[in-house]
N, C-alpha and C. Protein backbone atom coordinates (compact mmCIF):
# COMPACT_ATOMS: atom_id res chain seq x y z
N UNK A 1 52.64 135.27 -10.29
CA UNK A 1 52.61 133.85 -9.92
C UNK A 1 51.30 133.23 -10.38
N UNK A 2 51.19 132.18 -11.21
CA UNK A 2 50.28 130.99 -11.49
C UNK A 2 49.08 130.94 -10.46
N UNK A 3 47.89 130.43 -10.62
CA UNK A 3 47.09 129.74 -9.36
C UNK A 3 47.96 128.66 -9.12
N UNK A 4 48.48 127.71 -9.99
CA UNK A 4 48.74 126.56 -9.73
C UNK A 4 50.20 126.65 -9.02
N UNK A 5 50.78 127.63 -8.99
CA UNK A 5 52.49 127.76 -8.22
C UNK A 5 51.83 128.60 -6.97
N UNK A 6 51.10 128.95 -6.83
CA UNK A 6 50.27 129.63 -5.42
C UNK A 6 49.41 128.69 -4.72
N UNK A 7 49.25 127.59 -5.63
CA UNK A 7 48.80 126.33 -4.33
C UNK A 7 50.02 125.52 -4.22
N UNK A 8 51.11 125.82 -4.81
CA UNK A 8 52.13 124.59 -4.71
C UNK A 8 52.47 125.01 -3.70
N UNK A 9 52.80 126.69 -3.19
CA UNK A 9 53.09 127.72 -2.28
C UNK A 9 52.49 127.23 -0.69
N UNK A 10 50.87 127.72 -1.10
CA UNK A 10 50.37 127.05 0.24
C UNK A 10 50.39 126.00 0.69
N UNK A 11 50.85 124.63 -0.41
CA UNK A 11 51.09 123.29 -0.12
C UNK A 11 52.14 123.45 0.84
N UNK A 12 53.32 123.87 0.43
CA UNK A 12 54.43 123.64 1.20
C UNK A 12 54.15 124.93 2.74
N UNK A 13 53.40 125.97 2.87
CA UNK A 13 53.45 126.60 4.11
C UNK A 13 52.73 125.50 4.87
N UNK A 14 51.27 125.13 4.19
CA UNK A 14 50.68 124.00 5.36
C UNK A 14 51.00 123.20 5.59
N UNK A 15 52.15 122.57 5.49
CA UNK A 15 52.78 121.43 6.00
C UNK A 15 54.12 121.98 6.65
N UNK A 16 54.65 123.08 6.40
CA UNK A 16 56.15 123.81 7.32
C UNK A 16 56.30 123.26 8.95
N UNK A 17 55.62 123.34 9.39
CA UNK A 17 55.66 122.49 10.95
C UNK A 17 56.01 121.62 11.41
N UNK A 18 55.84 120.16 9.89
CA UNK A 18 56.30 118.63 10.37
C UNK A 18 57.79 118.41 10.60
N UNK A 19 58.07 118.04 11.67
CA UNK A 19 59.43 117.84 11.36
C UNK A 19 60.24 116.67 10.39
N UNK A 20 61.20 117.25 10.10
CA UNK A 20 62.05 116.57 9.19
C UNK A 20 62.55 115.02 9.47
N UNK A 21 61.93 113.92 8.49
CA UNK A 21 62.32 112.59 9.68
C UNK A 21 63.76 112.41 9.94
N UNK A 22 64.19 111.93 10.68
CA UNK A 22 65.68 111.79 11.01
C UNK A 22 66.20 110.65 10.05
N UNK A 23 65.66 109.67 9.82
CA UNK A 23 66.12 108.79 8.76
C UNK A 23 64.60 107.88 8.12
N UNK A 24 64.92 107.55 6.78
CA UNK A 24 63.89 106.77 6.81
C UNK A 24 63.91 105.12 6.47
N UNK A 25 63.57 104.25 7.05
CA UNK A 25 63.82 102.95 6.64
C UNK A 25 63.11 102.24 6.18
N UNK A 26 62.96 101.58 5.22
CA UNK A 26 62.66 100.74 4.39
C UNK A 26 62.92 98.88 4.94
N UNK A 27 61.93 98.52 4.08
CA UNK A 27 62.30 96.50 4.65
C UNK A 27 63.22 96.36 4.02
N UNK A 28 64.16 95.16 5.06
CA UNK A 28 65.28 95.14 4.95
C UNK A 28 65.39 94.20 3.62
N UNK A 29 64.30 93.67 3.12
CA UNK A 29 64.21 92.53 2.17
C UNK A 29 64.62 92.87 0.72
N UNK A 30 63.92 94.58 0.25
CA UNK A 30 63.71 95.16 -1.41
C UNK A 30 64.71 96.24 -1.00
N UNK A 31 65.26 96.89 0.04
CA UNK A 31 66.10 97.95 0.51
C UNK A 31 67.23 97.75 0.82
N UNK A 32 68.54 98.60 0.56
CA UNK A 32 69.65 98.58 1.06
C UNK A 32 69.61 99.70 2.36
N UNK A 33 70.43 99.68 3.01
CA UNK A 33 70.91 100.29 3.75
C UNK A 33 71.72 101.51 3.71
N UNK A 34 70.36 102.53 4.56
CA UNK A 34 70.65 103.90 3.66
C UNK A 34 70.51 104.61 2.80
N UNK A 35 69.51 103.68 1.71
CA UNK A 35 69.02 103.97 0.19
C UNK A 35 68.31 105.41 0.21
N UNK A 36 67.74 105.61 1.38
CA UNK A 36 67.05 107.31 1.77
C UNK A 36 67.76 107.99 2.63
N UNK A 37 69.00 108.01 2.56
CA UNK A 37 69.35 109.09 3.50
C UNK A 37 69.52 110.06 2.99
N UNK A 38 69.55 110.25 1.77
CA UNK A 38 69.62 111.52 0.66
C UNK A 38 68.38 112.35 0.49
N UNK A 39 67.42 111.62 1.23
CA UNK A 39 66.55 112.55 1.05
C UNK A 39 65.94 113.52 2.70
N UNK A 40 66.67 113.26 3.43
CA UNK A 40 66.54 113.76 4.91
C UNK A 40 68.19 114.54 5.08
N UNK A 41 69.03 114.46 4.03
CA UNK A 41 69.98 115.81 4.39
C UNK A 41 70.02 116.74 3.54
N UNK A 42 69.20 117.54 2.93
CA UNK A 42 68.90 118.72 2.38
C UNK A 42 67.74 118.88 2.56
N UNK A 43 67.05 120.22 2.22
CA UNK A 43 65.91 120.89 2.75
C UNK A 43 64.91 120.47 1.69
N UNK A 44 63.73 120.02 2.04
CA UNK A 44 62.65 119.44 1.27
C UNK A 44 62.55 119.85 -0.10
N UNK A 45 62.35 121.20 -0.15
CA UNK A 45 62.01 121.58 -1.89
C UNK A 45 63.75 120.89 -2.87
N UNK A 46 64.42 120.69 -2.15
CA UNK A 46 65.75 120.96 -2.70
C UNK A 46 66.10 119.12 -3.13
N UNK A 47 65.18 118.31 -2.65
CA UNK A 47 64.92 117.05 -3.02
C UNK A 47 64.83 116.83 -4.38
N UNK A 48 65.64 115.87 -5.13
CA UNK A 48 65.25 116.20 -7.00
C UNK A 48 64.21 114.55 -6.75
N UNK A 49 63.54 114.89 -8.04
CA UNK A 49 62.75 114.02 -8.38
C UNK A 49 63.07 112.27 -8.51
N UNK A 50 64.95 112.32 -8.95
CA UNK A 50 65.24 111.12 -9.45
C UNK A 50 65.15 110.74 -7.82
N UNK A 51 65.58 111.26 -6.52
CA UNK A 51 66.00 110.97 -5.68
C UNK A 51 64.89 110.57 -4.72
N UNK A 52 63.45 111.05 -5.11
CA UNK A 52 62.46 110.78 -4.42
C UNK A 52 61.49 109.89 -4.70
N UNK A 53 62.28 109.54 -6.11
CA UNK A 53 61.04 108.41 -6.91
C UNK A 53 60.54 107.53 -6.58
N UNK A 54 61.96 106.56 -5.86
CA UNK A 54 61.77 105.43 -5.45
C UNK A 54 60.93 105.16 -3.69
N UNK A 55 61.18 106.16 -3.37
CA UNK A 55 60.50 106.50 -1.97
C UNK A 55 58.97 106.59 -2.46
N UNK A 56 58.51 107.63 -3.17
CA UNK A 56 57.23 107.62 -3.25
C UNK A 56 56.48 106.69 -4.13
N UNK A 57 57.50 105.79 -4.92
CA UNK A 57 56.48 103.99 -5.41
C UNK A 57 56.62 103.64 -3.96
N UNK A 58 56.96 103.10 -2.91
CA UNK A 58 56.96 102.24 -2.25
C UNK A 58 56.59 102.97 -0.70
N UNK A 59 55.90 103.96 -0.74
CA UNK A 59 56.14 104.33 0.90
C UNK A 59 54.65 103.87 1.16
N UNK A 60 54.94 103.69 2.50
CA UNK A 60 53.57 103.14 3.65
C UNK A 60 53.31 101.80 2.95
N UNK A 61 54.34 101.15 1.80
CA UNK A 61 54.24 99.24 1.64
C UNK A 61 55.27 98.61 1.88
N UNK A 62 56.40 99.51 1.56
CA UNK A 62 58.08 98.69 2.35
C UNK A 62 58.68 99.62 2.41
N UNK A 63 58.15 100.98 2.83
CA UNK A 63 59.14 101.98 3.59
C UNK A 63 58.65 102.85 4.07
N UNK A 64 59.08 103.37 4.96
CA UNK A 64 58.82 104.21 5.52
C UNK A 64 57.35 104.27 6.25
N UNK A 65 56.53 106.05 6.94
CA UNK A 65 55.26 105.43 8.39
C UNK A 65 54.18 106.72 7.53
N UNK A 66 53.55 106.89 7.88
CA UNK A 66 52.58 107.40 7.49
C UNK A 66 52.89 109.29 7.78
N UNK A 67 53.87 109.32 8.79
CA UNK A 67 54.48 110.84 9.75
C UNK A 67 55.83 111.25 8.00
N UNK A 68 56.57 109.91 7.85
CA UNK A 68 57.12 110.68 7.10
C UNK A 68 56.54 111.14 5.61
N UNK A 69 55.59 110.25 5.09
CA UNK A 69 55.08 110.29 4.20
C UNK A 69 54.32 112.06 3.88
N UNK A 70 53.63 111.83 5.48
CA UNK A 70 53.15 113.84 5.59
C UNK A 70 54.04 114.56 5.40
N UNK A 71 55.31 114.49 5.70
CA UNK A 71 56.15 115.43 5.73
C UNK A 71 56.68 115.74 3.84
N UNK A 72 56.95 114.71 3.27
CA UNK A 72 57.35 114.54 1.60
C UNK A 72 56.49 115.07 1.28
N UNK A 73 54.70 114.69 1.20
CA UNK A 73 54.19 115.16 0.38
C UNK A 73 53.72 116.45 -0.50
N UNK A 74 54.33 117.63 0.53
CA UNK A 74 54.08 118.70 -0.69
C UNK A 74 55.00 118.26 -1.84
N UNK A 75 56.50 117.97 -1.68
CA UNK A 75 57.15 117.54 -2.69
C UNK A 75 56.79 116.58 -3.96
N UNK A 76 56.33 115.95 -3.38
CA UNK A 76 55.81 115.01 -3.89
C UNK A 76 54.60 115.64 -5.36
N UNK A 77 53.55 115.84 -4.42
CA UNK A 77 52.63 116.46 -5.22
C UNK A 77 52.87 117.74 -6.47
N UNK A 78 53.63 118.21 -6.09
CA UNK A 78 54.59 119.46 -6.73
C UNK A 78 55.22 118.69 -7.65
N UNK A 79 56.27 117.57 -7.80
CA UNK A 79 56.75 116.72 -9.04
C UNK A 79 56.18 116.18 -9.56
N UNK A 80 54.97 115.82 -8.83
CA UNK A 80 53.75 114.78 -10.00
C UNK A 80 52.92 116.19 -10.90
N UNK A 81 53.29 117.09 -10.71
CA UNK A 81 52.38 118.10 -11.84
C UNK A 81 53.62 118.77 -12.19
N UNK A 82 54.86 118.95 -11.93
CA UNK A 82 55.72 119.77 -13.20
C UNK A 82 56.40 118.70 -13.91
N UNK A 83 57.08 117.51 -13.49
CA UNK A 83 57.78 116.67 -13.73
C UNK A 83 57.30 115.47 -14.73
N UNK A 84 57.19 115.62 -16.43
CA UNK A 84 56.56 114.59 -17.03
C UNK A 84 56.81 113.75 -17.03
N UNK A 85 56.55 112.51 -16.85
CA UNK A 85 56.76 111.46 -17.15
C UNK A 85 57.46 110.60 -15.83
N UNK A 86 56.91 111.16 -14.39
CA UNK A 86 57.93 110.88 -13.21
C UNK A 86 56.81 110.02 -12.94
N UNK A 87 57.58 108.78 -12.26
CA UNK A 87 57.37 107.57 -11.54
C UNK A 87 57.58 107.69 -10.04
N UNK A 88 56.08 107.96 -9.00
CA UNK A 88 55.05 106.74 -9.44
C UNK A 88 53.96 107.89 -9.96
N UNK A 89 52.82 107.22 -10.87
CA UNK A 89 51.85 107.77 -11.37
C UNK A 89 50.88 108.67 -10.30
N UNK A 90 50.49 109.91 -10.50
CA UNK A 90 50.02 110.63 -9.73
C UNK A 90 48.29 109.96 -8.94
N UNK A 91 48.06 108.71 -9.49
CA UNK A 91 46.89 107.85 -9.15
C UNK A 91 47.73 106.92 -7.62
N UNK A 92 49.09 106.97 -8.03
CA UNK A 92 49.54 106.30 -7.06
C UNK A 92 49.83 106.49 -5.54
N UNK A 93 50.13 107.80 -5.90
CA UNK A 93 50.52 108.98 -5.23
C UNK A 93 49.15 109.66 -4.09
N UNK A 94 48.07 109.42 -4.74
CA UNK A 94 46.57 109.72 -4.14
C UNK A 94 46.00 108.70 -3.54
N UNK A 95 46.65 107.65 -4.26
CA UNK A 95 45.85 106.55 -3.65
C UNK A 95 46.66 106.10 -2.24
N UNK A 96 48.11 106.37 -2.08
CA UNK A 96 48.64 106.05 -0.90
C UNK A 96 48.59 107.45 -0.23
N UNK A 97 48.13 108.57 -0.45
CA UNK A 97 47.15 109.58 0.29
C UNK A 97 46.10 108.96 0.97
N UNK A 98 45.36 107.93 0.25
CA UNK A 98 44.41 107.63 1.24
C UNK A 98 44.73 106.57 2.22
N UNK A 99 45.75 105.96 2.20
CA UNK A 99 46.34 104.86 2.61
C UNK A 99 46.82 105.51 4.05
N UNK A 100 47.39 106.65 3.87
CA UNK A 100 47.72 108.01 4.78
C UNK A 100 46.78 108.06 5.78
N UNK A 101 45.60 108.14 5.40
CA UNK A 101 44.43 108.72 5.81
C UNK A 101 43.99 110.45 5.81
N UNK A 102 44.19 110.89 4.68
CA UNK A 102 44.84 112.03 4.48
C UNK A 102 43.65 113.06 4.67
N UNK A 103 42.47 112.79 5.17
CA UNK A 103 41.43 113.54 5.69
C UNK A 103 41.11 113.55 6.79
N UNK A 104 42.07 112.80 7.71
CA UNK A 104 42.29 113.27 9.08
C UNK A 104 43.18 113.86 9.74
N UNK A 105 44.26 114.02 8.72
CA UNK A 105 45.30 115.78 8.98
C UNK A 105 44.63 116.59 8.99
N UNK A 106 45.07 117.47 9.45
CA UNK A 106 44.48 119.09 10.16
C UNK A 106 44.29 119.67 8.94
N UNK A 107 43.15 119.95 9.11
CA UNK A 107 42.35 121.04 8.08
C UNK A 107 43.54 122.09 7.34
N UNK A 108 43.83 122.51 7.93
CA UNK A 108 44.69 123.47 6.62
C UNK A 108 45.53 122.83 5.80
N UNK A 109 45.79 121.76 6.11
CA UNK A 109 46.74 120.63 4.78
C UNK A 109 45.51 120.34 4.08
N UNK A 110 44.74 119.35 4.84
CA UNK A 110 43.42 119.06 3.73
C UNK A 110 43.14 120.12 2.61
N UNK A 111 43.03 121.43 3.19
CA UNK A 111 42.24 122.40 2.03
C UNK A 111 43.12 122.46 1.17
N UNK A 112 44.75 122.96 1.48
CA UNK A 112 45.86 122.55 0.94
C UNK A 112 45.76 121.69 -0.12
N UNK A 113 45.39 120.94 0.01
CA UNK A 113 45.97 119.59 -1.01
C UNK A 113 44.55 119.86 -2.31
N UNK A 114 43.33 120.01 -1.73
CA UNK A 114 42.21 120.25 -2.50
C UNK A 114 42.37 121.48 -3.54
N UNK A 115 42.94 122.65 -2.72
CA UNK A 115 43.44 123.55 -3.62
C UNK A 115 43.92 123.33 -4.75
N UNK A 116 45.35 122.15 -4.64
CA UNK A 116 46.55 121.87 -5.05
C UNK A 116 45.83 120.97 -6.55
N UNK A 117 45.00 120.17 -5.86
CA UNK A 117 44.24 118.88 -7.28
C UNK A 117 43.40 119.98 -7.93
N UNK A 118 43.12 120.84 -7.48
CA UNK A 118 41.67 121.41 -8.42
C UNK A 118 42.51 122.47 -9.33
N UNK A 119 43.61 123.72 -8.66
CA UNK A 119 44.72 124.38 -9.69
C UNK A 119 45.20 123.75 -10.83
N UNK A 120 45.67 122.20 -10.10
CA UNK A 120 46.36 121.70 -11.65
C UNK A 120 45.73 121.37 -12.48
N UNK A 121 44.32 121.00 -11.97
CA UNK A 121 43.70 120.07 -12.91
C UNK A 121 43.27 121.32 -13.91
N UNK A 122 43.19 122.94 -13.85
CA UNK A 122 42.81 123.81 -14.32
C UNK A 122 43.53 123.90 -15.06
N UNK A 123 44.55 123.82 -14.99
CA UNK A 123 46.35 124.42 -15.67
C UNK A 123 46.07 123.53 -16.58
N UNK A 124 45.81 121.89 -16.64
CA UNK A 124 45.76 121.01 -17.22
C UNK A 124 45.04 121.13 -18.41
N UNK A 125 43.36 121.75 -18.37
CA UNK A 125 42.94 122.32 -19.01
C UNK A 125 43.16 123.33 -19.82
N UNK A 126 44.41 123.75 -19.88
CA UNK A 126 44.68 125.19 -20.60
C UNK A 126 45.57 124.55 -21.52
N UNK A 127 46.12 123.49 -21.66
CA UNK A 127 47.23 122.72 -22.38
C UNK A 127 46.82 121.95 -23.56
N UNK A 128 47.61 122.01 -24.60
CA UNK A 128 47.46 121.49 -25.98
C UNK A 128 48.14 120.22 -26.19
N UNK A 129 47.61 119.27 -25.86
CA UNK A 129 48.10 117.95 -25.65
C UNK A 129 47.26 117.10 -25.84
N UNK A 130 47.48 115.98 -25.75
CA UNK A 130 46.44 114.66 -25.97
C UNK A 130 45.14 114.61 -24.86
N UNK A 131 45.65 114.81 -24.40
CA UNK A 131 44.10 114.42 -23.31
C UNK A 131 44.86 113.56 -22.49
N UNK A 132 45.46 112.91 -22.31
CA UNK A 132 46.34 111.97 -21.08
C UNK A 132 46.87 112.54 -20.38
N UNK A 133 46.64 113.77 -20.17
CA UNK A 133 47.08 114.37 -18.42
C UNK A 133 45.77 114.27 -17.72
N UNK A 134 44.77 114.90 -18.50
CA UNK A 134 43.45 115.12 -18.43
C UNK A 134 42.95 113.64 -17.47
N UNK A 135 42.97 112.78 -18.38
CA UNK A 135 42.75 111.24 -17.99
C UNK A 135 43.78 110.94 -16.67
N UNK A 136 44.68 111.25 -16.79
CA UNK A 136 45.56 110.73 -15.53
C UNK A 136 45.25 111.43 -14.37
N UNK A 137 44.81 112.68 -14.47
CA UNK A 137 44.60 113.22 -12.86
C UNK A 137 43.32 113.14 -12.84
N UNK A 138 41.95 112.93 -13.66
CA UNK A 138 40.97 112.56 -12.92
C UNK A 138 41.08 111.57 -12.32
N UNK A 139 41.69 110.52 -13.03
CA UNK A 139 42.02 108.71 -11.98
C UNK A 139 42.82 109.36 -10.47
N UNK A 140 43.54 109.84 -10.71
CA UNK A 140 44.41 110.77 -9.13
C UNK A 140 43.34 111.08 -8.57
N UNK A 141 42.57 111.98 -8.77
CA UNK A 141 41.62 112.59 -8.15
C UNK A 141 40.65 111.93 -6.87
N UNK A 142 40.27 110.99 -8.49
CA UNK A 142 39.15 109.84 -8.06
C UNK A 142 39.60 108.88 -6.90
N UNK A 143 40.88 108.65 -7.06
CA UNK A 143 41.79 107.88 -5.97
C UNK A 143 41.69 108.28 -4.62
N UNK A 144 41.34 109.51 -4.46
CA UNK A 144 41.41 110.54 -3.25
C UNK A 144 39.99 110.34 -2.82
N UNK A 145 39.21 109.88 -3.16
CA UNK A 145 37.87 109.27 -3.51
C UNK A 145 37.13 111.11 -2.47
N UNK A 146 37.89 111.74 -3.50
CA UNK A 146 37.34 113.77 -3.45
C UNK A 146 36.02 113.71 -4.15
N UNK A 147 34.92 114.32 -4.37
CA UNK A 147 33.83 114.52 -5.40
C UNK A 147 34.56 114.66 -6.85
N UNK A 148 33.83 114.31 -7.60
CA UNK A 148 34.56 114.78 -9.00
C UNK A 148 33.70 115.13 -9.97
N UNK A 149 32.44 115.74 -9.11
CA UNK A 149 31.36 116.46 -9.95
C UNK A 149 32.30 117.37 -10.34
N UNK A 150 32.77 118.74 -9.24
CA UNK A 150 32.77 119.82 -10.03
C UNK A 150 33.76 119.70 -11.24
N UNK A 151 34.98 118.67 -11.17
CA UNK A 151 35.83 118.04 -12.16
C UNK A 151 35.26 118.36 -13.45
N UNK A 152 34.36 117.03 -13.71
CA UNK A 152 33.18 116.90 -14.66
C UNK A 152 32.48 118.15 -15.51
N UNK A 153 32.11 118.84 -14.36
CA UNK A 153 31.30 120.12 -14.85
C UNK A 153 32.23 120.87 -15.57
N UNK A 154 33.83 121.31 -15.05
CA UNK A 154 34.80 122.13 -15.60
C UNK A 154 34.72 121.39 -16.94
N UNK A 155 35.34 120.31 -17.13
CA UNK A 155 35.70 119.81 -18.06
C UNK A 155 34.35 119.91 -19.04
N UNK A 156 33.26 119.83 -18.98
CA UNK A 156 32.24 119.87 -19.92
C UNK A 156 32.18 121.61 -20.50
N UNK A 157 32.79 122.45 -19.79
CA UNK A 157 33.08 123.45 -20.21
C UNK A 157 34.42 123.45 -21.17
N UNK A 158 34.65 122.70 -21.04
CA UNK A 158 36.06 122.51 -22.23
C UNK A 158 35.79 121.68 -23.01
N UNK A 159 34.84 121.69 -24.01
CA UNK A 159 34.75 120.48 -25.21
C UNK A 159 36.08 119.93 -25.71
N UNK A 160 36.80 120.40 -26.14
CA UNK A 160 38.11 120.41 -26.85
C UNK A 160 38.70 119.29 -26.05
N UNK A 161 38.73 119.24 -24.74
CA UNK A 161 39.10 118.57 -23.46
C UNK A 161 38.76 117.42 -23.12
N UNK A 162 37.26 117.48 -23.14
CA UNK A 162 36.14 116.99 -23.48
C UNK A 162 36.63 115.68 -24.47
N UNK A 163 36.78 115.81 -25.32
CA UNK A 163 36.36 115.01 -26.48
C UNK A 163 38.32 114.00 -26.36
N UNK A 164 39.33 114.98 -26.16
CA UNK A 164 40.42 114.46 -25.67
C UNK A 164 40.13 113.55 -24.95
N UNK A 165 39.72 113.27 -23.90
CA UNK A 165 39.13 112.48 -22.40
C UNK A 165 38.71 111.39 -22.98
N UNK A 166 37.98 111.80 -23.43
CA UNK A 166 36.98 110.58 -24.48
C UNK A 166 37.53 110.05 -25.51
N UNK A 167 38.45 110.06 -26.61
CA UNK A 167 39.07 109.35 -26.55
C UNK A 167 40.47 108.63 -25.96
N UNK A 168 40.77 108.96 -25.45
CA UNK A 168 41.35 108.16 -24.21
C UNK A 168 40.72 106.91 -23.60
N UNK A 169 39.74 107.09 -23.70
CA UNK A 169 38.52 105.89 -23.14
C UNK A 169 37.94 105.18 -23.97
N UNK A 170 37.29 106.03 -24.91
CA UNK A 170 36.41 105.42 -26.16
C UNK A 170 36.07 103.58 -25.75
N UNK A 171 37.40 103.03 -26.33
CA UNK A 171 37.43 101.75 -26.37
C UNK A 171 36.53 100.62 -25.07
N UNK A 172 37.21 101.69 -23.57
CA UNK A 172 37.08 100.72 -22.67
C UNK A 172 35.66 101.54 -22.50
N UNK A 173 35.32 102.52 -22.68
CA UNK A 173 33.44 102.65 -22.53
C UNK A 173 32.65 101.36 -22.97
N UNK A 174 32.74 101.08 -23.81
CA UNK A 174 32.37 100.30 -24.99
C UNK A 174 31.88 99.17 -23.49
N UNK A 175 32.77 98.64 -22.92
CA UNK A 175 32.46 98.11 -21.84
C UNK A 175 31.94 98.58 -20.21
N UNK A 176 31.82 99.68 -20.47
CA UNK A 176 31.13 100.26 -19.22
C UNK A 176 32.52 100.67 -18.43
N UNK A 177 33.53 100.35 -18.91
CA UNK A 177 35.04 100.60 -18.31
C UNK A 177 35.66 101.82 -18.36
N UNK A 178 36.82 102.24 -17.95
CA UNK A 178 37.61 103.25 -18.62
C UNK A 178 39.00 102.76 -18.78
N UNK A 179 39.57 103.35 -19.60
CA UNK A 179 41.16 102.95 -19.94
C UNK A 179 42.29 102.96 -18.75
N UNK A 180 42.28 103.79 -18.13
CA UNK A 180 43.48 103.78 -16.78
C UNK A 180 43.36 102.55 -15.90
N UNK A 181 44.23 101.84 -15.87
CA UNK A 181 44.09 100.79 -14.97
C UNK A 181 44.04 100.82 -13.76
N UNK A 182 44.84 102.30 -13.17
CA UNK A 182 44.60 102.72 -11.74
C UNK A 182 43.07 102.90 -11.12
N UNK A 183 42.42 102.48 -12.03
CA UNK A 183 40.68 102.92 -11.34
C UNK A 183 40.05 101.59 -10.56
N UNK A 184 41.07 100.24 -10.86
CA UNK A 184 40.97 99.68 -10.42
C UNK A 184 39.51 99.00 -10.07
N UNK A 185 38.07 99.15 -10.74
CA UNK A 185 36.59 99.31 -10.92
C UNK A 185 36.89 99.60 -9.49
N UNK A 186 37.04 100.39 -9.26
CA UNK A 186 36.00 101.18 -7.97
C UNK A 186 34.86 102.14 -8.30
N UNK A 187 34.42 102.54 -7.43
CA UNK A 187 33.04 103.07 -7.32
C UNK A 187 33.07 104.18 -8.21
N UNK A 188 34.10 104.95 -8.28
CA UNK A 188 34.47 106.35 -9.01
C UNK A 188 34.64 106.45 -10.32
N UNK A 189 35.35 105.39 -10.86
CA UNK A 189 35.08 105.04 -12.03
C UNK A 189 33.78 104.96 -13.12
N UNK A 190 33.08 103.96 -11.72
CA UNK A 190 31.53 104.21 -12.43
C UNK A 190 30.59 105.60 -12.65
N UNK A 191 31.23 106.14 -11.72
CA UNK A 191 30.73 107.74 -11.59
C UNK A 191 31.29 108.31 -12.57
N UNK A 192 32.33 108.08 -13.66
CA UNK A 192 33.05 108.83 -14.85
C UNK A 192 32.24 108.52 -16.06
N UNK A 193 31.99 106.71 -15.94
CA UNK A 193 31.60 106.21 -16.86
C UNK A 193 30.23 106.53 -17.23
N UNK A 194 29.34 106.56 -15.58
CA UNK A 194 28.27 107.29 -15.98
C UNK A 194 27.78 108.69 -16.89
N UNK A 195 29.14 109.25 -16.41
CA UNK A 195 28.70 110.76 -16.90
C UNK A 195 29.39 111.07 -18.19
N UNK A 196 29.42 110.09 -19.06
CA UNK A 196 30.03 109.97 -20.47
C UNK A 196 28.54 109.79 -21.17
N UNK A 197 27.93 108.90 -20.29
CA UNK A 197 26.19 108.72 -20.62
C UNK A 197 25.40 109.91 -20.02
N UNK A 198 25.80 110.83 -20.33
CA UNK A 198 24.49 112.20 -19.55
C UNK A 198 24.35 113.06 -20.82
N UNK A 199 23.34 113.25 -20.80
CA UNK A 199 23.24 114.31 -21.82
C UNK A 199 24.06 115.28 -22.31
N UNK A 200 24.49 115.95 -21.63
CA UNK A 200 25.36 117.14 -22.40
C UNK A 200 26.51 116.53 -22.65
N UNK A 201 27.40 115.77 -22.37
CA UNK A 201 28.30 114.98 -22.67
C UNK A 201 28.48 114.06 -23.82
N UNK A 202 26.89 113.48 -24.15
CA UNK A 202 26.27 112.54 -25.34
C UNK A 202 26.42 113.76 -26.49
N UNK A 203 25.98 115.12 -26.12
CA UNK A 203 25.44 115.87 -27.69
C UNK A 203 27.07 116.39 -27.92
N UNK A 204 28.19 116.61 -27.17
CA UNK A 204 29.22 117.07 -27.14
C UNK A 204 30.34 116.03 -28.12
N UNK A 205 30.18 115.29 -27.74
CA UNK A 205 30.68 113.70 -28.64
C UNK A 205 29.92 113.28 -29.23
N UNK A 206 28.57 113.54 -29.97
CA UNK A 206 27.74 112.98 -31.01
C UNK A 206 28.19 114.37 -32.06
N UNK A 207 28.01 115.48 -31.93
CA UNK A 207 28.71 116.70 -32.58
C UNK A 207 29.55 116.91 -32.93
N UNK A 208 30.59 116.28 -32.47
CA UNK A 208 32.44 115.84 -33.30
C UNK A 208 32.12 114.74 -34.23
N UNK A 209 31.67 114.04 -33.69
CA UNK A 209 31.64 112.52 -34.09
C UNK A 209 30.75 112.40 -35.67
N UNK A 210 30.13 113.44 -35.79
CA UNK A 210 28.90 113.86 -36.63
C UNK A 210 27.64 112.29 -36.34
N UNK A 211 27.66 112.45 -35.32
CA UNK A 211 26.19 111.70 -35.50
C UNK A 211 24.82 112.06 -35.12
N UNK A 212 24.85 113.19 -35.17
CA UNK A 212 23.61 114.15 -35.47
C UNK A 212 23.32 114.60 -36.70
């Protein structure tokens, strides 16, 4: 088994306790009636992605309480890292984590979930791709408003990664910005943008770039 399928593992034991909501409702305004009952009669893992999508764009803003939201989210978190291209964006997903208040659940979910962002973001690193996973779960991360030094540090151990990241951004540096719109200029952002300006990061992208 993976690190990253051994925190998906402990994701779902530290949360085994919540009970299952009995129904979940949505405003009666953007919702039909019943639109989630498909996802409270089968057993959580057994939830498919198309069926949970629309629940997790809109929960804790026109559906559903903050109790059922605990209960989805190992699921949840588990489809935003196998499932490409699933809606809502894993920034979205963290950010109505904090909306949750998701650092005042009981410590063994918390570590849980920390486990869960730091495995994938590793796995993430091992992948031959553009750099836009890379970019998308630090914005997740950052959303969780978690530290994202040690993030940073991993990733500066991955030039290759490294330089992916960067361009992804390139453009919106230029403005002190970054490209994901989920960063929304919060504080964390600036903490990314800063550390594009730090030394080892400068000689790492001046060395591709040949401007040394």
């Amino acid at each position: 088994m993976s690190d990253r399928q051994t925190a998906i593992e402990r994701l779902y034991d530290a949360f085994k306790t919540l009970p299952k909501p009995r129904h979940v409702e949505g405003c009666p305004c953007c919702t039909s009636d019943g639109e989630f009952r498909q996802l409270v009669t089968k057993p959580l893992r057994e939830v498919m992605p198309d069926q949970l999508s629309r629940y997790a764009s809109k929960a804790l803003t026109t559906v559903g309480t903050e109790q059922d939201f605990q209960y989805f989210i190992p699921r949840i978190l588990e489809i935003c890292a196998t499932e490409f291209g699933w809606w809502p964006e894993p920034a979205v997903v963290t950010g109505k984590m904090e909306m949750a208040a998701w650092k005042t659940w009981p410590a063994e979910q918390i570590s849980a979930i920390r486990m869960f962002l730091w495995e994938h973001f590793l796995h993430l690193l091992t992948l031959n791709d553009s750099g836009s996973d890379v970019d998308e779960w630090i914005c997740a991360v950052g959303k969780t408003d978690e530290d994202l030094s040690p993030y940073l540090a991993e990733l500066e151990r991955h030039p290759a990664k490294l330089l992916q990241f960067y361009e992804e951004n390139s453009r919106s540096l230029l403005k002190g910005r970054l490209s994901n719109s989920f960063w929304e200029n919060g504080p964390k952002e600036k903490v990314v943008a800063n550390w594009f300006r730090s030394p080892g990061v400068i000689e790492i992208i001046d060395e591709k770039y040949g401007m040394k």
